[in-house]
C-alpha atoms as a PDB file:
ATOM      1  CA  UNK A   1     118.636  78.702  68.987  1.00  0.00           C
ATOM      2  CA  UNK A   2     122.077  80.372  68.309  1.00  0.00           C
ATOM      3  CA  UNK A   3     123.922  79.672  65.109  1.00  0.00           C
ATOM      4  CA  UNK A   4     127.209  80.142  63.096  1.00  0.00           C
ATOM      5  CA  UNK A   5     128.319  80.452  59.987  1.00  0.00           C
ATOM      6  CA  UNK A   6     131.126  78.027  58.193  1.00  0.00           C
ATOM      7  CA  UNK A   7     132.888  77.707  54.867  1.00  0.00           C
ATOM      8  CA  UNK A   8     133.766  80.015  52.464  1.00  0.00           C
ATOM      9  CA  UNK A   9     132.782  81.462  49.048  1.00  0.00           C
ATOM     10  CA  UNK A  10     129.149  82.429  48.315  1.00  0.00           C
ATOM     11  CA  UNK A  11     126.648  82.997  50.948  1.00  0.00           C
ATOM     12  CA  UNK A  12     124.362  80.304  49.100  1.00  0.00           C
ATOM     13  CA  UNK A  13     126.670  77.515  49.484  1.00  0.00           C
ATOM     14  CA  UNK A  14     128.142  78.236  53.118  1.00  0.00           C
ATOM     15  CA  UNK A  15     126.589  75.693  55.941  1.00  0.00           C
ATOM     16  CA  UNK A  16     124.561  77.586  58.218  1.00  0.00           C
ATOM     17  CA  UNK A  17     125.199  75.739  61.776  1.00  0.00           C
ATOM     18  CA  UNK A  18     122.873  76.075  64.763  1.00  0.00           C
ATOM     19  CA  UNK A  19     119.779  74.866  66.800  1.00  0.00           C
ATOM     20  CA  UNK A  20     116.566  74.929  65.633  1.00  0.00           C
ATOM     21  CA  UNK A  21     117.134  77.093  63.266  1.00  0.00           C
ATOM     22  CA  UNK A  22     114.192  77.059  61.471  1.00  0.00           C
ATOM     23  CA  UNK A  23     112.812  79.899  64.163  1.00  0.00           C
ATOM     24  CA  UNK A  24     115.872  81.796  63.870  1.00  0.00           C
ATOM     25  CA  UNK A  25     114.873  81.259  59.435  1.00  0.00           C
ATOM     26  CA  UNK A  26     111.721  82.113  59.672  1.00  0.00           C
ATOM     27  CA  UNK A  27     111.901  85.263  61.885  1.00  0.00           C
ATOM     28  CA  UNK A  28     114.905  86.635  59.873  1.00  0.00           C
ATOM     29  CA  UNK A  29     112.130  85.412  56.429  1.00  0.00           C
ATOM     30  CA  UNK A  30     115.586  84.090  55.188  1.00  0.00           C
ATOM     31  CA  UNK A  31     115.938  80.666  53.323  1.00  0.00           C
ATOM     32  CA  UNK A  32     119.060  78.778  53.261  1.00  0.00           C
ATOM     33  CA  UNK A  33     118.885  75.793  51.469  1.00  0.00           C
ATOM     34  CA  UNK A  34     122.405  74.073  53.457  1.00  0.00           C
ATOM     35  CA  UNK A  35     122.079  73.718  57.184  1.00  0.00           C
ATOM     36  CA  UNK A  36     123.207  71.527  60.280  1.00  0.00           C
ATOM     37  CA  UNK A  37     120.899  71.882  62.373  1.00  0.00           C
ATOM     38  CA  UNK A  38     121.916  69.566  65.591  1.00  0.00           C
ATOM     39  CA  UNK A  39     118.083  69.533  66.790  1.00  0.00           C
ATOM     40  CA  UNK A  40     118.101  67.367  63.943  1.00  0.00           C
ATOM     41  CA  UNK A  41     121.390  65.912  63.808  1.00  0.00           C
ATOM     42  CA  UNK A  42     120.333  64.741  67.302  1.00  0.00           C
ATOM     43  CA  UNK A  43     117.126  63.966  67.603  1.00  0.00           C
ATOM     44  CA  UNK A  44     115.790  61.933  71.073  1.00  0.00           C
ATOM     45  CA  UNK A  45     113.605  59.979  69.259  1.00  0.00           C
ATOM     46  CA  UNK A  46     112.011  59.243  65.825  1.00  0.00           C
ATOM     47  CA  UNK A  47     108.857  59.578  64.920  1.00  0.00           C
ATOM     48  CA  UNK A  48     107.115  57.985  61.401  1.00  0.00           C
ATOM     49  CA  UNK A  49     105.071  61.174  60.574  1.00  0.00           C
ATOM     50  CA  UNK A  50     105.654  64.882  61.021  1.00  0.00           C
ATOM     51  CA  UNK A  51     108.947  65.927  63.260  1.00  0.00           C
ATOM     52  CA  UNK A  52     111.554  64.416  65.216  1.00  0.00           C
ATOM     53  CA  UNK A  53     111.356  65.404  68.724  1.00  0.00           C
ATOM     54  CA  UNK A  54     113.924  67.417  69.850  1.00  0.00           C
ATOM     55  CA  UNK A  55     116.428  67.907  72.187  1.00  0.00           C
ATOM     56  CA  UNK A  56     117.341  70.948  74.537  1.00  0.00           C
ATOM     57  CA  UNK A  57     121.095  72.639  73.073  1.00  0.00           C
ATOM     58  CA  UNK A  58     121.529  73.004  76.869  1.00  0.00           C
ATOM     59  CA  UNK A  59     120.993  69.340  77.174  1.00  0.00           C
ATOM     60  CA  UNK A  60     122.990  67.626  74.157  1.00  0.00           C
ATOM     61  CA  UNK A  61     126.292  70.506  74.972  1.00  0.00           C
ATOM     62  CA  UNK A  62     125.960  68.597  78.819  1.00  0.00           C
ATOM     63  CA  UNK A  63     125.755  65.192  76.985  1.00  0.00           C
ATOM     64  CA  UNK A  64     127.927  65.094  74.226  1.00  0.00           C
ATOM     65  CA  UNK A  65     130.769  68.215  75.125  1.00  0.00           C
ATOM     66  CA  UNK A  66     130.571  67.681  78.806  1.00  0.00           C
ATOM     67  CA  UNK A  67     129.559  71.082  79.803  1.00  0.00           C
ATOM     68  CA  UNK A  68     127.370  73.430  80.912  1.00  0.00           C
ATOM     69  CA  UNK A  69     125.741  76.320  79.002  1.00  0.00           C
ATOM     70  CA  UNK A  70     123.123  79.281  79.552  1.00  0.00           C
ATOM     71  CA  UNK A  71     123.529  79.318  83.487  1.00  0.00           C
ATOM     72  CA  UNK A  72     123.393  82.691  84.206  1.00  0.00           C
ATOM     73  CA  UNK A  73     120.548  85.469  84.738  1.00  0.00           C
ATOM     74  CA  UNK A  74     120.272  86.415  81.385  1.00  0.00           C
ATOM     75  CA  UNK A  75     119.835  82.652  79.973  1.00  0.00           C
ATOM     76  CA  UNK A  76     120.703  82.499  76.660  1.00  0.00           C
ATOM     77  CA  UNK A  77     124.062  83.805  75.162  1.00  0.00           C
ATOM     78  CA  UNK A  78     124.211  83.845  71.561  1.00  0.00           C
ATOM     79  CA  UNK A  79     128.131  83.157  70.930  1.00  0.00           C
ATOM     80  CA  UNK A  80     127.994  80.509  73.431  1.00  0.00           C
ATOM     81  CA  UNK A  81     125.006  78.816  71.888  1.00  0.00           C
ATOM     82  CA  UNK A  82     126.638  79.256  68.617  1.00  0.00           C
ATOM     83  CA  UNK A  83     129.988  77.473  69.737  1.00  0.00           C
ATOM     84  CA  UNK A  84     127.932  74.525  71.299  1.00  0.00           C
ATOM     85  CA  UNK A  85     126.165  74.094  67.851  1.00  0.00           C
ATOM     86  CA  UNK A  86     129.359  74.244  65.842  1.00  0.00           C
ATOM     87  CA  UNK A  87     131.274  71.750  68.218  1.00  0.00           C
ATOM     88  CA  UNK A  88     127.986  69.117  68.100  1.00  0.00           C
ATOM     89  CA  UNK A  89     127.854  69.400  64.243  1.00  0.00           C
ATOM     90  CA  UNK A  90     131.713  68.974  64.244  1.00  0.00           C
ATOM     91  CA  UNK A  91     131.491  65.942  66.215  1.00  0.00           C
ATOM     92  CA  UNK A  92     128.867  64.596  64.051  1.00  0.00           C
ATOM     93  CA  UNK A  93     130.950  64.817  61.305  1.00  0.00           C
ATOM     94  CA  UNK A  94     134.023  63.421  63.113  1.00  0.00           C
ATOM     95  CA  UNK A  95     132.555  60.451  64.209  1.00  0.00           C
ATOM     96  CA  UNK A  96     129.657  59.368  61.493  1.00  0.00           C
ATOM     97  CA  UNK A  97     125.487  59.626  61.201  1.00  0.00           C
ATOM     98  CA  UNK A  98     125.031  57.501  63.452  1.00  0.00           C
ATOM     99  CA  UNK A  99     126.399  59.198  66.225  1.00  0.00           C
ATOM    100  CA  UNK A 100     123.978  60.460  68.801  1.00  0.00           C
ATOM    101  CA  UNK A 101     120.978  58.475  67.515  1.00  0.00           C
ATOM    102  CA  UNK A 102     118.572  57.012  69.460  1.00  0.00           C
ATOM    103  CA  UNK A 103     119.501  53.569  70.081  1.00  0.00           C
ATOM    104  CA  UNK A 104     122.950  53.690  68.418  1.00  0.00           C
ATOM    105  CA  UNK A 105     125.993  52.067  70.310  1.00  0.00           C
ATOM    106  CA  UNK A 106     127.827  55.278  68.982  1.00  0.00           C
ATOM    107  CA  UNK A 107     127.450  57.823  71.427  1.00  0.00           C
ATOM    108  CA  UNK A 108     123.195  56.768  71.830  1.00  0.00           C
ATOM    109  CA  UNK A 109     121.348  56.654  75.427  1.00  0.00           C
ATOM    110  CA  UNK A 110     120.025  53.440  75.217  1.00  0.00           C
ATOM    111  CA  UNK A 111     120.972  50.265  74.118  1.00  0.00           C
ATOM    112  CA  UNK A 112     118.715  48.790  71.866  1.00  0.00           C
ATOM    113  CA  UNK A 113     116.459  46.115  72.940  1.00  0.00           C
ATOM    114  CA  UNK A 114     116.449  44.239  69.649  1.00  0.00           C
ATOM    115  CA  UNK A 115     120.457  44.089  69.544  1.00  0.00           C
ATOM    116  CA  UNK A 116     120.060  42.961  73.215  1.00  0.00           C
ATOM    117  CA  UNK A 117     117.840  40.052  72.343  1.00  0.00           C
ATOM    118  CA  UNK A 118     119.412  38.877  69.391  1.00  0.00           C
ATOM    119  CA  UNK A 119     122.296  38.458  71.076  1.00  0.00           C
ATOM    120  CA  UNK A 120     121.052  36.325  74.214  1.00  0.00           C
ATOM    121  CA  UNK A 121     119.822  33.949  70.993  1.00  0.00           C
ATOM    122  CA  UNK A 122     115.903  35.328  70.414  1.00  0.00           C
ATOM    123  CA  UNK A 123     114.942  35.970  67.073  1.00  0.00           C
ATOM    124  CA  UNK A 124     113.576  39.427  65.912  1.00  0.00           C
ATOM    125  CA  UNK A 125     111.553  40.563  63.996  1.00  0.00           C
ATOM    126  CA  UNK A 126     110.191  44.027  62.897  1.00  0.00           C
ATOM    127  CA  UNK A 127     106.823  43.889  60.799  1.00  0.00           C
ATOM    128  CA  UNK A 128     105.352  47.478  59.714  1.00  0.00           C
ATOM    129  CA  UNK A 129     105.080  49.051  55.971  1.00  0.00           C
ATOM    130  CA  UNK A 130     107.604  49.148  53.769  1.00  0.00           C
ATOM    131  CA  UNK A 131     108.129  52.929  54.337  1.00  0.00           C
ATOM    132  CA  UNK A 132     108.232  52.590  57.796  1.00  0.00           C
ATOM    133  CA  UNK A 133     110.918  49.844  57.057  1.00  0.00           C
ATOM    134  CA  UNK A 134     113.063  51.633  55.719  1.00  0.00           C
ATOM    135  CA  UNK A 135     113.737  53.714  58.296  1.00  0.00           C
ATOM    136  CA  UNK A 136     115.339  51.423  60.670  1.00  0.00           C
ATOM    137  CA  UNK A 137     118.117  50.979  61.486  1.00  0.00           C
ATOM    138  CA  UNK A 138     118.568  48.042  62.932  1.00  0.00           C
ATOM    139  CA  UNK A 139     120.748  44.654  62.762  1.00  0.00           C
ATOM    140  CA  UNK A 140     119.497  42.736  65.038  1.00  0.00           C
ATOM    141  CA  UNK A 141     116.071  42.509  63.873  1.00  0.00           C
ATOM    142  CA  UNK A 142     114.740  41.175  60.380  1.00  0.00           C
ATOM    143  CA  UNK A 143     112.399  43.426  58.334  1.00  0.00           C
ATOM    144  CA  UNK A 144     109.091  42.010  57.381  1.00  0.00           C
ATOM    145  CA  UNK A 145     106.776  44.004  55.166  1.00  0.00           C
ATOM    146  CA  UNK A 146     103.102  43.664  55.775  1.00  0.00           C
ATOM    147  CA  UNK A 147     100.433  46.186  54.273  1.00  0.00           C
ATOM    148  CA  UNK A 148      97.632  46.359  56.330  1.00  0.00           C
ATOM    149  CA  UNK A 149      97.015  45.392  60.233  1.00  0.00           C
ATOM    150  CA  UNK A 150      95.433  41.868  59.396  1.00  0.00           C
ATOM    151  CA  UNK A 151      98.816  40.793  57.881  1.00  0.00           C
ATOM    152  CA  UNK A 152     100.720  41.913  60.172  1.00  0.00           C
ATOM    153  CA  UNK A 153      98.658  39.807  63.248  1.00  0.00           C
ATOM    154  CA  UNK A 154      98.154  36.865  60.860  1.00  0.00           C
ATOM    155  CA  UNK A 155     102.503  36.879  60.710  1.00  0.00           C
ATOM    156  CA  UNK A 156     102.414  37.388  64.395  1.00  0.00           C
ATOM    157  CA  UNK A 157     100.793  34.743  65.361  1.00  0.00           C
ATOM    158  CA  UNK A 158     102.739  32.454  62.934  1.00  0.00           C
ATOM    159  CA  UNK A 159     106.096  33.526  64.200  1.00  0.00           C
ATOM    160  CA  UNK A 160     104.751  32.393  67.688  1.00  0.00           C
ATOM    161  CA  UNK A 161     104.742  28.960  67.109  1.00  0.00           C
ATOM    162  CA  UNK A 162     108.735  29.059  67.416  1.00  0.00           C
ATOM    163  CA  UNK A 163     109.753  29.492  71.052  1.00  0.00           C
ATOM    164  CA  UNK A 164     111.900  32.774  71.824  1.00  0.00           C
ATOM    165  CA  UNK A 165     110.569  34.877  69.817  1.00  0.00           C
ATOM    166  CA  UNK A 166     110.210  38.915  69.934  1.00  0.00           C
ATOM    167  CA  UNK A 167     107.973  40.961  67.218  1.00  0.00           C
ATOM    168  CA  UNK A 168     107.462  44.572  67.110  1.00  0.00           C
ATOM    169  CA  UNK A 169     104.204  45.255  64.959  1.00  0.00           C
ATOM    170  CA  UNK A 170     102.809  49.182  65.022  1.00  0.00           C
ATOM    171  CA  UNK A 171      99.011  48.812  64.336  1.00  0.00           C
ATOM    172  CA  UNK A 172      98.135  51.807  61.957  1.00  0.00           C
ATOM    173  CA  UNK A 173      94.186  51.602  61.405  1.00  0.00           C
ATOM    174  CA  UNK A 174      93.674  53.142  64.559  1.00  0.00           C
ATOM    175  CA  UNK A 175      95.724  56.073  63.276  1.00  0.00           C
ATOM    176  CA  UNK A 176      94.162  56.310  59.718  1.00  0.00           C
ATOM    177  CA  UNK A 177      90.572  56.499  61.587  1.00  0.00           C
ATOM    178  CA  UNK A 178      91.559  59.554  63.914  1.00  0.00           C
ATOM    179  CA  UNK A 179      92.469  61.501  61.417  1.00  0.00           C
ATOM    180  CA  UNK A 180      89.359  61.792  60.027  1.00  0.00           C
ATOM    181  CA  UNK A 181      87.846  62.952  62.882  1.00  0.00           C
ATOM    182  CA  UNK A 182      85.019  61.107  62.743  1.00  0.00           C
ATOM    183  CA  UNK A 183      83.552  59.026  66.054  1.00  0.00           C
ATOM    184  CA  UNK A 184      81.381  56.761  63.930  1.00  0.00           C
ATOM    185  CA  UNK A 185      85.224  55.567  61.951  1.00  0.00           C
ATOM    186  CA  UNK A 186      86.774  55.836  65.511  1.00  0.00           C
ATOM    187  CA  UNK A 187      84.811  53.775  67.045  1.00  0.00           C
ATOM    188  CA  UNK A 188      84.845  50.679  64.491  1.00  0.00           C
ATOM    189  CA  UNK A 189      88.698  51.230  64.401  1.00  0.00           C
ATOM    190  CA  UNK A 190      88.329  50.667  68.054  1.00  0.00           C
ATOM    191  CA  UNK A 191      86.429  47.668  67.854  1.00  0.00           C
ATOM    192  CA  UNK A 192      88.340  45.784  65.500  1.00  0.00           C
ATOM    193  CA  UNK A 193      92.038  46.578  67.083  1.00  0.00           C
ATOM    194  CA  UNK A 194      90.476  44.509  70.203  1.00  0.00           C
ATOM    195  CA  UNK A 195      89.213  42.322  68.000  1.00  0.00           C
ATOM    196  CA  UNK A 196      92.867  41.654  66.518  1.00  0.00           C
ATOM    197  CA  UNK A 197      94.569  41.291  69.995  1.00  0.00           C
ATOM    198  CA  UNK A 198      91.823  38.754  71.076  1.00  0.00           C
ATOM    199  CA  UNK A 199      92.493  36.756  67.631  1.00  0.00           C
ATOM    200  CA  UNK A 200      95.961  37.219  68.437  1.00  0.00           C
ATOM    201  CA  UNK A 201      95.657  36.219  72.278  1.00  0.00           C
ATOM    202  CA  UNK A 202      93.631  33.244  71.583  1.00  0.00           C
ATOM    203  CA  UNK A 203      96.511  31.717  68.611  1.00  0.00           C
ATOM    204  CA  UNK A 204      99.522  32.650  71.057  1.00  0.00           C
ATOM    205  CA  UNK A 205     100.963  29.878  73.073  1.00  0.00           C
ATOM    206  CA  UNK A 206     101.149  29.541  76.939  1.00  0.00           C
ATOM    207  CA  UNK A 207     104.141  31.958  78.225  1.00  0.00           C
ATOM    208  CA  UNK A 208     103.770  34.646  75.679  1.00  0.00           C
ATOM    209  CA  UNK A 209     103.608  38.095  76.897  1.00  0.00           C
ATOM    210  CA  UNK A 210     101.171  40.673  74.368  1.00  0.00           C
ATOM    211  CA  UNK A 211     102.137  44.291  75.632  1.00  0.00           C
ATOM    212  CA  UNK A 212     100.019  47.143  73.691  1.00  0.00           C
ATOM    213  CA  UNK A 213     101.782  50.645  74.348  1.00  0.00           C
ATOM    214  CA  UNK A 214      99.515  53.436  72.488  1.00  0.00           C
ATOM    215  CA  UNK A 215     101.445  56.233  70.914  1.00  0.00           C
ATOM    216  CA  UNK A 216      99.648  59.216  70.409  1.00  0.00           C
ATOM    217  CA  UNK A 217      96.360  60.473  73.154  1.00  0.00           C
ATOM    218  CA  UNK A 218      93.982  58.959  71.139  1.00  0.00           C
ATOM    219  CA  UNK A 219      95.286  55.414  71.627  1.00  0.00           C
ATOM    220  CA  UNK A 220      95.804  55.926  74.913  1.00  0.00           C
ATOM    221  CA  UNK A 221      92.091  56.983  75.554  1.00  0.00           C
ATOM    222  CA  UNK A 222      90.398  53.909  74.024  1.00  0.00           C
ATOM    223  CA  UNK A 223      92.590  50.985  73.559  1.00  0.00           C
ATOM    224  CA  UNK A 224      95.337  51.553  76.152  1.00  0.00           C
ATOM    225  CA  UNK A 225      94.236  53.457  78.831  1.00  0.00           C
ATOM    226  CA  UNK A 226      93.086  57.378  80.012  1.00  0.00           C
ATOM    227  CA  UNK A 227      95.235  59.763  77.944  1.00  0.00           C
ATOM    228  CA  UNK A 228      94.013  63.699  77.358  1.00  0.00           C
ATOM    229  CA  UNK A 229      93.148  65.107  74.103  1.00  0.00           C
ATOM    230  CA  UNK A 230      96.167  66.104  71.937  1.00  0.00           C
ATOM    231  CA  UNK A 231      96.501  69.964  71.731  1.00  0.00           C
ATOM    232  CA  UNK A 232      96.102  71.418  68.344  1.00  0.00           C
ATOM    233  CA  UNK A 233      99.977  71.619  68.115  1.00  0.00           C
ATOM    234  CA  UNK A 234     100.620  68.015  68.817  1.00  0.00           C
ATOM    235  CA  UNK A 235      98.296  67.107  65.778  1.00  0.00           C
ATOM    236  CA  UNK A 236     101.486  66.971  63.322  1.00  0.00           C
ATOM    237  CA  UNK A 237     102.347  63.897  65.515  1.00  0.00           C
ATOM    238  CA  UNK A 238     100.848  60.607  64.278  1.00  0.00           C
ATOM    239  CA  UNK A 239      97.445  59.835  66.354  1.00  0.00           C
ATOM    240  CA  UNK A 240      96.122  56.649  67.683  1.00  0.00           C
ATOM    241  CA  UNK A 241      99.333  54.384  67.030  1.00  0.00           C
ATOM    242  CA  UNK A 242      99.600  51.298  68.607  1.00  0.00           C
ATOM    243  CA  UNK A 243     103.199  49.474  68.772  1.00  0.00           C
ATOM    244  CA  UNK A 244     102.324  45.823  69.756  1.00  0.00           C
ATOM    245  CA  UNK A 245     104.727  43.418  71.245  1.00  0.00           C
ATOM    246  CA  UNK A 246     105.081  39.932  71.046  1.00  0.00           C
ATOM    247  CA  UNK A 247     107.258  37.848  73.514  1.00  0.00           C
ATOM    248  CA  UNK A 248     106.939  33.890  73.040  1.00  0.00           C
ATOM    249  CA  UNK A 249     109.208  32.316  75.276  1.00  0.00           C
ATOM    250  CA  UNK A 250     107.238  28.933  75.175  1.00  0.00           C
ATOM    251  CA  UNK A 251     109.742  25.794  75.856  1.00  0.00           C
ATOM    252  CA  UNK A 252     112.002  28.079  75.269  1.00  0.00           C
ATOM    253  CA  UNK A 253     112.717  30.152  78.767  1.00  0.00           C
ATOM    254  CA  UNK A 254     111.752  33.937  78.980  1.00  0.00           C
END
């Protein structure tokens, strides 16, 4: 990604302002401890371990400066990727951290569904570890802190018993078995996420929708549906997460 300098005085302590610049770092073998880097500063979605995943400069310049950038032959133009990256960190700045994020009202793509909800009079709820927790960023949800997979169905079901209700609840067993790479852990992590839903299922009341969306190929491929083996560069990305919602609209109107 290009890049560009800014500030003055020592080299050390000048931003270093570009897009994914940790190539550009690590092919030059140069550390810099104070960078923008707007493949961070923007990222198109979080994830809990390992990496955001990033956006295109190409794409965010379109996005966020309204214009187009490395369309001709050659591609890539280094002063013209640098510029775009200096103008995106700049408007960063300008307008606040939240700019650009996923989700955000400030500049994000999508409005979030939990915001949505709470304000058409549903009550939200958000139940996952505490570090996990702490990484939303969310009003329109409340934060409830469970530590293992069993808490978090046993407050599930609970919050069902009021009607319009909406609880997000990642499942992480699933996760903690894959990465051992063992079938035998695997496959009893399989057995007893389906045994959780079916507790789950069974305590919910009539007009509740349960929708299970794996997040990561080996989720997909037992508990979720057919998904292909994760590469051996997509292992940094968390494997065999489940995010579980919970929509009770009993007596009260989905």
């Amino acid at each position: 990604g290009g890049g560009g300098g800014g500030g003055g005085g020592e080299a050390s302590e000048a931003y270093l302002v570009g897009h994914s610049l940790e190539n550009d770092l690590e092919a030059l073998g140069l550390p810099h401890g104070r960078v923008l880097d707007t493949a961070l500063l923007y990222p198109l979605r979080y994830n809990l371990q390992g990496a955001p995943a990033k956006s295109s400069l190409r794409a965010l310049t379109w996005r966020f400066l309204k214009r187009q950038i490395q369309t001709g032959a050659r591609g890539h133009d280094p002063t013209e990727d640098a510029a775009a990256a200096m103008e995106l960190a700049q408007l960063k700045l300008r307008h606040g951290a939240r700019f650009g994020l996923p989700g955000s009202e400030a500049g994000g793509t999508y409005a979030s569904l939990l915001s949505s909800l709470a304000k058409a009079g549903w009550g939200c709820s958000v139940a996952d570890r505490r570090e996990a927790l702490e990484l939303l960023d969310e009003s329109g949800a409340r934060r409830v802190e469970v530590d293992s997979d069993e808490a978090g169905i046993a407050y599930a079901a609970a919050e069902l018993s009021e009607p319009r209700r909406f609880v997000w609840l990642p499942l992480r067993e699933l996760a903690s078995a894959e990465a051992t790479a063992d079938q035998t852990s695997r496959a009893a992590a399989l057995e007893t996420l389906r045994s959780r839903l079916a507790e789950l299922i069974a305590a919910a009341p009539p007009n509740t929708l349960v929708a299970v969306v794996g997040c990561g190929a080996s989720a997909g491929g037992g508990a979720t549906g057919g998904a292909d083996k994760p590469s051996p560069s997509a292992t940094s990305r968390p494997l065999g997460c489940v995010a579980l919602t919970v929509v009770s609209g009993a007596a009260g109107g989905a």
